[in-house]
Protein backbone atom coordinates (compact mmCIF):
# COMPACT_ATOMS: atom_id res chain seq x y z
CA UNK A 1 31.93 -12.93 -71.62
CA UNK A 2 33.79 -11.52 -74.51
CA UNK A 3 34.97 -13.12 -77.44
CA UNK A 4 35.60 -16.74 -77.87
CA UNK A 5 39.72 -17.23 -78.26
CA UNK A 6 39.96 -21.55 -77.06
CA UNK A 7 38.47 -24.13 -75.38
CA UNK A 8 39.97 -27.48 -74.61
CA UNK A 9 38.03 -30.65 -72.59
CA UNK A 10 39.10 -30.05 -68.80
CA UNK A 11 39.60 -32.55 -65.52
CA UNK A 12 38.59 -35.76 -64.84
CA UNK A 13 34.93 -36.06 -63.97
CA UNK A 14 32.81 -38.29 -65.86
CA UNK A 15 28.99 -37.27 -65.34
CA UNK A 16 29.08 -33.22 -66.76
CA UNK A 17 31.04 -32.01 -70.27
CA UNK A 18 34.09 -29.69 -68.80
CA UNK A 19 35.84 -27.28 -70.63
CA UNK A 20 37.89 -24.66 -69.91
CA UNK A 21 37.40 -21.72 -72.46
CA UNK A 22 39.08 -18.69 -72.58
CA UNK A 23 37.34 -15.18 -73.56
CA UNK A 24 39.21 -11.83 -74.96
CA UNK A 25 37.65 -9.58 -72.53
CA UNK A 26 39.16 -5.69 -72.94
CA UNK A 27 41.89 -7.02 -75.06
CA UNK A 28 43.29 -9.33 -72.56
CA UNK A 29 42.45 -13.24 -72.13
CA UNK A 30 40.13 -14.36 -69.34
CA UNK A 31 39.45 -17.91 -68.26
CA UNK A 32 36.32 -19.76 -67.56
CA UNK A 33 35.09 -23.25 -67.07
CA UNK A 34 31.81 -23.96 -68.76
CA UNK A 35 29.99 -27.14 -68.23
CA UNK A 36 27.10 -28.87 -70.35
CA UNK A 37 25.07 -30.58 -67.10
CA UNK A 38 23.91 -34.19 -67.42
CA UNK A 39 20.37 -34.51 -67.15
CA UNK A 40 20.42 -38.05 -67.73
CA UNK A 41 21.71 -38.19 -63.65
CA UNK A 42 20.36 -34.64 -62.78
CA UNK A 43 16.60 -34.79 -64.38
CA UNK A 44 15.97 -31.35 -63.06
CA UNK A 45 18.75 -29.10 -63.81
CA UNK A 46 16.95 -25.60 -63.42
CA UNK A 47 16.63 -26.31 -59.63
CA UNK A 48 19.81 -28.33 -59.46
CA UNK A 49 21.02 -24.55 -60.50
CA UNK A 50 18.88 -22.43 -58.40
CA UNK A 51 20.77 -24.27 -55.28
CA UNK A 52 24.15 -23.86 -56.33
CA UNK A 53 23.18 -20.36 -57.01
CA UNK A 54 21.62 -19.72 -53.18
CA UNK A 55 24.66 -21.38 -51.94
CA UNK A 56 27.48 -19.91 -53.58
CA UNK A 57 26.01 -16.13 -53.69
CA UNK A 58 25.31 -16.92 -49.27
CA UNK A 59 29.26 -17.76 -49.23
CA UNK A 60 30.30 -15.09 -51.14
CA UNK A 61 28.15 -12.54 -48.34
CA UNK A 62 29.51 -14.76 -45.28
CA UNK A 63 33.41 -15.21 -46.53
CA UNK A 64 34.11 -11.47 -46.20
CA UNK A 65 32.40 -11.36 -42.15
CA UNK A 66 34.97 -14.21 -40.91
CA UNK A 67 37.46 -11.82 -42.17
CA UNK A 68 38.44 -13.55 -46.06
CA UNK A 69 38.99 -10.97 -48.46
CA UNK A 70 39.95 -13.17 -51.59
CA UNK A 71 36.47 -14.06 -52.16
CA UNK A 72 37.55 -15.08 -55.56
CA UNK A 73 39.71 -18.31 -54.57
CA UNK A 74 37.60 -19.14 -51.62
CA UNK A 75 33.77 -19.18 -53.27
CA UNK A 76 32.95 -20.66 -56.97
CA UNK A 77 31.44 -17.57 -59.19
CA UNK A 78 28.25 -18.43 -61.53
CA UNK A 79 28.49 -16.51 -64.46
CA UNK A 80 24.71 -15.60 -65.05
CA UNK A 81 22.80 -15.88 -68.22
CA UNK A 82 21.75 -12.48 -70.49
CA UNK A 83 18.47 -13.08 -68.79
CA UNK A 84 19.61 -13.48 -65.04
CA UNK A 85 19.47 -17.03 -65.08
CA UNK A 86 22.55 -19.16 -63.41
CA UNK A 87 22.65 -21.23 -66.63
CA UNK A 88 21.94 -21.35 -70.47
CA UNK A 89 19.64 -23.50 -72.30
CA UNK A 90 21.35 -24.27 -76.18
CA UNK A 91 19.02 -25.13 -79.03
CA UNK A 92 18.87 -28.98 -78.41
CA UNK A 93 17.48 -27.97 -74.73
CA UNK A 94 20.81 -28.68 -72.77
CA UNK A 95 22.11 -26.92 -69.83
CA UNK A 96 25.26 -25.03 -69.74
CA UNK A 97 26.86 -23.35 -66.77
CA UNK A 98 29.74 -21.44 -66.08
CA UNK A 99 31.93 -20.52 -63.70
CA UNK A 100 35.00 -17.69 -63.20
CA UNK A 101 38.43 -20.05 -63.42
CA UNK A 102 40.35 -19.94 -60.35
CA UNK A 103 44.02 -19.42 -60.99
CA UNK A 104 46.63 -20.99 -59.81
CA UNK A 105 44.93 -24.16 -57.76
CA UNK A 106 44.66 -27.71 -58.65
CA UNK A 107 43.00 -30.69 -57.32
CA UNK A 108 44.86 -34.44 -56.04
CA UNK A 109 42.99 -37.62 -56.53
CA UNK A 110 44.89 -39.34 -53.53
CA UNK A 111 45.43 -38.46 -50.22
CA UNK A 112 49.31 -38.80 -49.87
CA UNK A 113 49.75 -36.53 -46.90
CA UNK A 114 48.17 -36.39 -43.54
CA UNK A 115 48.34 -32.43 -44.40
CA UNK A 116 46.52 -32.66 -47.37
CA UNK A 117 43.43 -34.89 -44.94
CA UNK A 118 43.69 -31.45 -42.81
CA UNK A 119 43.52 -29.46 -45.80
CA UNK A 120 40.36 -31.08 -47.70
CA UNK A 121 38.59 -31.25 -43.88
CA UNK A 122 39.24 -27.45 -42.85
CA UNK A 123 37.80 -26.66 -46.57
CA UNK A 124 34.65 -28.99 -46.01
CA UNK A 125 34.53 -27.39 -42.97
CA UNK A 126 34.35 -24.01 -43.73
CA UNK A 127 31.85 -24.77 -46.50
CA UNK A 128 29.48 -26.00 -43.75
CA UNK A 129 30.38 -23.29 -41.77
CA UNK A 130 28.97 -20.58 -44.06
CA UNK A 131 25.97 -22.36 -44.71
CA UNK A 132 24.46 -22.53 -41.52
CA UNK A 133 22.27 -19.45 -41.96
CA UNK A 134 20.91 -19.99 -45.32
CA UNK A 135 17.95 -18.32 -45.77
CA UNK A 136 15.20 -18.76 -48.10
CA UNK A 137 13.86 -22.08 -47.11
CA UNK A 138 15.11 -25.38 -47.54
CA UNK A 139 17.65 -26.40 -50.57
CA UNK A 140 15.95 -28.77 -53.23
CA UNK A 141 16.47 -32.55 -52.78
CA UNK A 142 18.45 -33.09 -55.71
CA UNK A 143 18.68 -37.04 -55.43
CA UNK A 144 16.24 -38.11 -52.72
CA UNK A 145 17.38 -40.49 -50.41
CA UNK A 146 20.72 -40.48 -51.53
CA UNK A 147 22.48 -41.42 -47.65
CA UNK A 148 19.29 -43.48 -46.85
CA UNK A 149 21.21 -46.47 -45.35
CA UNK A 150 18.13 -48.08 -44.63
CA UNK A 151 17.31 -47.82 -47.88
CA UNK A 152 20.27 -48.77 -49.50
CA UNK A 153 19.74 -51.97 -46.78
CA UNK A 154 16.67 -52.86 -48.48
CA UNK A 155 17.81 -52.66 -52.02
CA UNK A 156 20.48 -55.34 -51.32
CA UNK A 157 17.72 -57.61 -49.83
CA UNK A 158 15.58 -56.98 -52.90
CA UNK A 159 18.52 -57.44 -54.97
CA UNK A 160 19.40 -61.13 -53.15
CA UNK A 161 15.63 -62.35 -53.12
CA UNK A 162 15.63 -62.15 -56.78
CA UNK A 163 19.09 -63.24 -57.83
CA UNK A 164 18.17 -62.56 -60.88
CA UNK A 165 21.87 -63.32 -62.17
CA UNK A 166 22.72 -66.65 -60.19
CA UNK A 167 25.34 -64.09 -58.56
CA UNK A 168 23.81 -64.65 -54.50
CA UNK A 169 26.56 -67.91 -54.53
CA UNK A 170 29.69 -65.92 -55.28
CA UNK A 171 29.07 -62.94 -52.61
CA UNK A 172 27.54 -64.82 -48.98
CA UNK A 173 29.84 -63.99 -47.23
CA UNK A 174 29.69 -60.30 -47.77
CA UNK A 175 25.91 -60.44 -47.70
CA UNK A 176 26.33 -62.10 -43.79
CA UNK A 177 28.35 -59.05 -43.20
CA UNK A 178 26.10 -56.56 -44.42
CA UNK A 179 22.90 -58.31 -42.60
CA UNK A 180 25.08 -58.95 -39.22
CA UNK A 181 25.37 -54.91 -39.44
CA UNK A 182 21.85 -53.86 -40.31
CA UNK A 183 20.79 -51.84 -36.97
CA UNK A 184 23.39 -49.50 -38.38
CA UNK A 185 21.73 -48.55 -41.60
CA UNK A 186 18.92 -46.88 -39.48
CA UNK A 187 20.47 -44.93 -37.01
CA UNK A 188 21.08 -41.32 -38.80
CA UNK A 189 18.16 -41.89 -40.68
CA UNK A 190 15.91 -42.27 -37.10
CA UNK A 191 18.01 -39.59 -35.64
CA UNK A 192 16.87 -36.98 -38.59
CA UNK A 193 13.63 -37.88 -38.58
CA UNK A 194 13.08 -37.92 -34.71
CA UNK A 195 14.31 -34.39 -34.98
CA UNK A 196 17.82 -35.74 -32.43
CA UNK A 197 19.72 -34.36 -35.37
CA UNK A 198 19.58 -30.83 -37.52
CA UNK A 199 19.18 -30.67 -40.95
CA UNK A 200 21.94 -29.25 -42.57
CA UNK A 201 23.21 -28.07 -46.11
CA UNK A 202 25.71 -31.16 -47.24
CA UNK A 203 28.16 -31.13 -50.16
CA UNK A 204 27.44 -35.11 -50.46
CA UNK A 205 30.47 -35.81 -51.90
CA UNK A 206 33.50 -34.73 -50.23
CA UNK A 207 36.39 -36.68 -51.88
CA UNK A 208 39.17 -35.09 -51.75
CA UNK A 209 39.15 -33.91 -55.92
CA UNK A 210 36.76 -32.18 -54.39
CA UNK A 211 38.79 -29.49 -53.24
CA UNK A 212 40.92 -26.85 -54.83
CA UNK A 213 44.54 -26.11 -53.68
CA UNK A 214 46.46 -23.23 -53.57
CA UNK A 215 49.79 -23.65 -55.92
CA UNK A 216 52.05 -21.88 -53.67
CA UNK A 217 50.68 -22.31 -49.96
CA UNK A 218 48.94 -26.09 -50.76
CA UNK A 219 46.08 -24.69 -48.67
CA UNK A 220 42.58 -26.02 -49.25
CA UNK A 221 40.46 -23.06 -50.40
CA UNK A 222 37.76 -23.80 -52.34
CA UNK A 223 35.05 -26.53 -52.47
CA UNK A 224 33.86 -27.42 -56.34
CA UNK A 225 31.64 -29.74 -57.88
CA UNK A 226 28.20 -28.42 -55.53
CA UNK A 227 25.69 -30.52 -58.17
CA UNK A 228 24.69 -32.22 -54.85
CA UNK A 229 24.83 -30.05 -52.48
CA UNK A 230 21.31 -30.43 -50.55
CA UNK A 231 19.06 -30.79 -47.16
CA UNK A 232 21.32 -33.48 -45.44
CA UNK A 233 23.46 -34.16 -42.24
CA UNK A 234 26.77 -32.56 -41.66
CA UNK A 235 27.75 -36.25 -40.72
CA UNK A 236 27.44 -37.48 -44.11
CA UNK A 237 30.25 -35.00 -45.14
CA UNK A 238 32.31 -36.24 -42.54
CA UNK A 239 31.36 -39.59 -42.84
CA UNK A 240 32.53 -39.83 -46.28
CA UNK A 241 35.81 -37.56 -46.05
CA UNK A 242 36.81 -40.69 -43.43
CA UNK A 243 35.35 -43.14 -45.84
CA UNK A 244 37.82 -41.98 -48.91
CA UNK A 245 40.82 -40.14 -46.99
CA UNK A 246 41.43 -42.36 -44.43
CA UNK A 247 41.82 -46.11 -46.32
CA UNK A 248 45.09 -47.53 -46.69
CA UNK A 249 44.44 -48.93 -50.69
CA UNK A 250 42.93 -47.74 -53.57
CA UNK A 251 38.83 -48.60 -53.77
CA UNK A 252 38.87 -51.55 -56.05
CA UNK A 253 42.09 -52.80 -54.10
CA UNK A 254 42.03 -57.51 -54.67
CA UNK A 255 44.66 -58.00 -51.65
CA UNK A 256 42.73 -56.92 -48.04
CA UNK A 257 45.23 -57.22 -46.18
CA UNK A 258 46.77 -54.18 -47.73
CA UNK A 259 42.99 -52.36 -46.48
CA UNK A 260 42.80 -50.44 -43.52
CA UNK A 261 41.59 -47.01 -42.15
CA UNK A 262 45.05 -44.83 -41.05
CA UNK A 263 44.97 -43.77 -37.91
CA UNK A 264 47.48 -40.20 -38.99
CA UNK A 265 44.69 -39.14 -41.59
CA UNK A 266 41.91 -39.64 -39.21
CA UNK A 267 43.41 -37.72 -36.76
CA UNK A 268 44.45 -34.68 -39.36
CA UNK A 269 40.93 -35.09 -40.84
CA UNK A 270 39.32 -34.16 -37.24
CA UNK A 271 41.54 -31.43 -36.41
CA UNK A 272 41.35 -30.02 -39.65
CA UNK A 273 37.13 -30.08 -39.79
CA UNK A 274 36.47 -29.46 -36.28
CA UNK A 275 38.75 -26.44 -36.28
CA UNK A 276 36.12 -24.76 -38.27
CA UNK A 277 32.77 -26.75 -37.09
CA UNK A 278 33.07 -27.35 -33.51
CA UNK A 279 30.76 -23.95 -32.53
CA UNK A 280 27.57 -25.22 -34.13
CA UNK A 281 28.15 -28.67 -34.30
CA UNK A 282 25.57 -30.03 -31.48
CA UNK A 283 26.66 -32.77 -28.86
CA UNK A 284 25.08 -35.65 -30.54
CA UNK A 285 26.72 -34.89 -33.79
CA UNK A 286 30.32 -34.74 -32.48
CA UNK A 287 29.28 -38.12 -30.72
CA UNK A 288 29.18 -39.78 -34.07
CA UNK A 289 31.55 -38.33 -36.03
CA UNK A 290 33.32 -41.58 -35.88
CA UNK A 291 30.15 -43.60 -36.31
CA UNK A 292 29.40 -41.48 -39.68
CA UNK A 293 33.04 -43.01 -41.24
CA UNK A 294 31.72 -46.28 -40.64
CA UNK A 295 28.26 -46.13 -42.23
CA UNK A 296 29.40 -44.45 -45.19
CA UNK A 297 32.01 -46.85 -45.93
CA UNK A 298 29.00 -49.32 -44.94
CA UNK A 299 26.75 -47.73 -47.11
CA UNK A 300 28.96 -47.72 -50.13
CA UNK A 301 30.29 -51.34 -49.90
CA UNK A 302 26.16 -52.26 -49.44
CA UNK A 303 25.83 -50.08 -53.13
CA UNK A 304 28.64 -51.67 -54.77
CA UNK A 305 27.30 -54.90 -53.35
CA UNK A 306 23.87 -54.60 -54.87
CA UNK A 307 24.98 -53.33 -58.17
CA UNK A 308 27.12 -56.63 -58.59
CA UNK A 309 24.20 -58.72 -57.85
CA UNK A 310 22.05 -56.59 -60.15
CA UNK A 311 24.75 -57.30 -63.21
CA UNK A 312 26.30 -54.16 -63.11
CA UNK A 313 23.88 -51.67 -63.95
CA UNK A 314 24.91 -48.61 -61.99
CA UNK A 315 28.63 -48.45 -61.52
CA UNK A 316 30.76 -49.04 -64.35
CA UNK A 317 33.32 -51.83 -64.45
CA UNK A 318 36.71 -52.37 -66.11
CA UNK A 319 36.66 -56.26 -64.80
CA UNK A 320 35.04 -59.18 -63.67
CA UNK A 321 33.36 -59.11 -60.66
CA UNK A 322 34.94 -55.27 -60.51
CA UNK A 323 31.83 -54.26 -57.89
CA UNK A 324 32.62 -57.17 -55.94
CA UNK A 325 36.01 -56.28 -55.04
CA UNK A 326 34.90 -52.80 -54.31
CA UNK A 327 32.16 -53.81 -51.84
CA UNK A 328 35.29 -56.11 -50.15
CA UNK A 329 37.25 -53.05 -49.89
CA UNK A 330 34.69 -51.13 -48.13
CA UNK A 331 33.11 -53.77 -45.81
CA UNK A 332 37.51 -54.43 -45.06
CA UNK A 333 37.11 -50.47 -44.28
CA UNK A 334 34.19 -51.09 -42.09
CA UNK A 335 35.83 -53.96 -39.88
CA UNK A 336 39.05 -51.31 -39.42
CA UNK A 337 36.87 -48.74 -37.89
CA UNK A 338 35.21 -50.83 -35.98
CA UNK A 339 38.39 -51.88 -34.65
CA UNK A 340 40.27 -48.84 -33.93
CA UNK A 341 36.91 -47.05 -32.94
CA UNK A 342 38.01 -46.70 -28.98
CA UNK A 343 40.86 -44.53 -30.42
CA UNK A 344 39.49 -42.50 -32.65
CA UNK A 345 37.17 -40.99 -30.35
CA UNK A 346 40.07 -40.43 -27.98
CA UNK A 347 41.03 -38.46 -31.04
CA UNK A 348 37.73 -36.00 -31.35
CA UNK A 349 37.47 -35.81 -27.69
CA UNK A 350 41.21 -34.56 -27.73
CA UNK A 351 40.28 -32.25 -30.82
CA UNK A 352 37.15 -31.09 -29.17
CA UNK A 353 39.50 -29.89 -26.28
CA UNK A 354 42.43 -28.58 -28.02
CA UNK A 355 41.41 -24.72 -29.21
CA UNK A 356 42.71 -24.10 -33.32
């Protein structure tokens, strides 16, 4: 890389160290982000690394065919090891990894803008989009089972047999939700495994600080943060763009009434993502994109559900009952969808028609 000039902590995530260090390279200053990976959450970081490697080298082959010629904004770039490897082992056996810095981008936390839903979808998208025709074999599961509804279903049951925290009392009425709702938690699962559905390469987690854009155009170009990117559903993608793009409140929002999927970001959401994934999205996958909003949200609200009647193991907490009021949120979310369903597939069926 050059010679070390300065490094300072960099973004907002809270599982990886991020830094963004900057290298005299030929007398001029070049800027990288370098991460130390958390193998605490990612117990196997050499393969964790071996598929953001396949995936991002695949892009950077397919970008340039669909007619993209700044490869550099579009597509993250590993830096490899001396040895070839896509990351660095230090002396007390952690992983490091680095990427190029992209220039002039940023990321939002919030979707303001029914533009900026369009934006993060086309992005998601077009991530799919090149991914398609992976070869090599299939990606490694980097956290098995990790949009296993039915799974997730019968975690919460364990998790209310036991009580193990005299917590069952302060939650039944979200537990009747979730249980008057449990056909749901099957239905991609079944569909995968009957073969109904493809396997496809999923980012897993496609919030929208997820996405880079551009400073001048606010274009979404490129999709970060691929730690678990893996075999999946392109529904689950979807699923959870609607699930955190289109809610009217933040996620740990007390007053439901203020909770409620928007209509405008749903629609810019489809426009934006089937723009670039109606071609090789099959007919039972476009039949649930609306579906996949709803189980996500579903699936989430079940998590946060279960980790409040566990005592707060998994997801950290700045209050009492904090999990609680997240799994409200999300089950509000649910109910919404459910509601406005009829239109929003008037809303894919019109995208579906509608060309660009």
């Amino acid at each position: 890389m050059g010679d070390f000039m300065f490094g300072e902590p960099y973004g907002s995530g809270h599982i990886n160290d991020t830094f963004a260090v900057t290298y005299s390279q030929g007398h001029k200053p070049v800027k990288y982000i370098q991460q130390r990976i958390n193998n605490h959450v990612f117990r196997e970081p050499a393969k964790l690394m071996e598929n953001i490697a396949r995936v991002t080298d695949h892009q950077r082959r397919k970008l340039p065919e669909a007619g993209e010629s700044a490869i550099s904004r579009f597509c993250l770039r590993l830096v490899r090891a001396k040895d070839e490897q896509p990351f660095y082992i230090d002396e007390e056996g952690k992983y490091w990894r680095a990427y190029v810095f992209i220039e002039n981008a940023h990321s939002y936390d919030v979707v303001e803008i029914p533009k900026q839903a369009y934006e993060a979808a086309t992005a998601f998208g077009r991530f799919q989009k090149t991914l398609v025709d992976l070869p090599g074999g299939r990606l490694h599961e980097i956290i098995p089972d990790f949009h296993n509804t039915r799974k997730r279903f019968e975690a919460l049951q364990l998790a209310v047999q036991a009580d193990a925290f005299d917590r069952v009392k302060l939650c039944e009425k979200e537990i009747a939700f979730a249980r008057e709702r449990r056909a749901i938690s099957s239905v991609l699962v079944d569909l995968l495994a009957a073969g109904r559905l493809p396997e496809r390469i999923s980012h897993n987690d496609t919030k929208l600080n997820n996405i880079l854009f551009d400073d001048l155009t606010q274009s979404g170009i490129c999709v970060i943060d691929l730690d678990t990117v893996m075999p999946g559903s392109a529904l689950y993608d979807f699923g959870d763009l609607v699930r955190s793009s289109t809610s009217s409140a933040a996620e740990d929002e007390k007053d439901l009434d203020k909770v409620y999927m928007q209509i405008p970001m749903f629609e810019a959401l489809a426009r934006g993502y089937l723009a670039e994934t109606r071609d090789f999205l099959t007919d039972l996958e476009k039949e649930h994109l609306v579906f996949s909003g709803r189980l996500i949200a579903f699936e989430l609200g079940l998590r946060f559900l279960t980790d409040f009647l566990n005592n707060d193991t998994y997801f950290k907490t700045k209050f009492e009952q904090h999990n609680l009021v997240r799994c409200r949120t999300q089950f509000k979310l649910v109910q919404s969808i459910e509601e406005n369903e009829e239109q929003m597939q008037q809303i894919i069926a019109q995208c579906l028609r509608i060309k660009g």
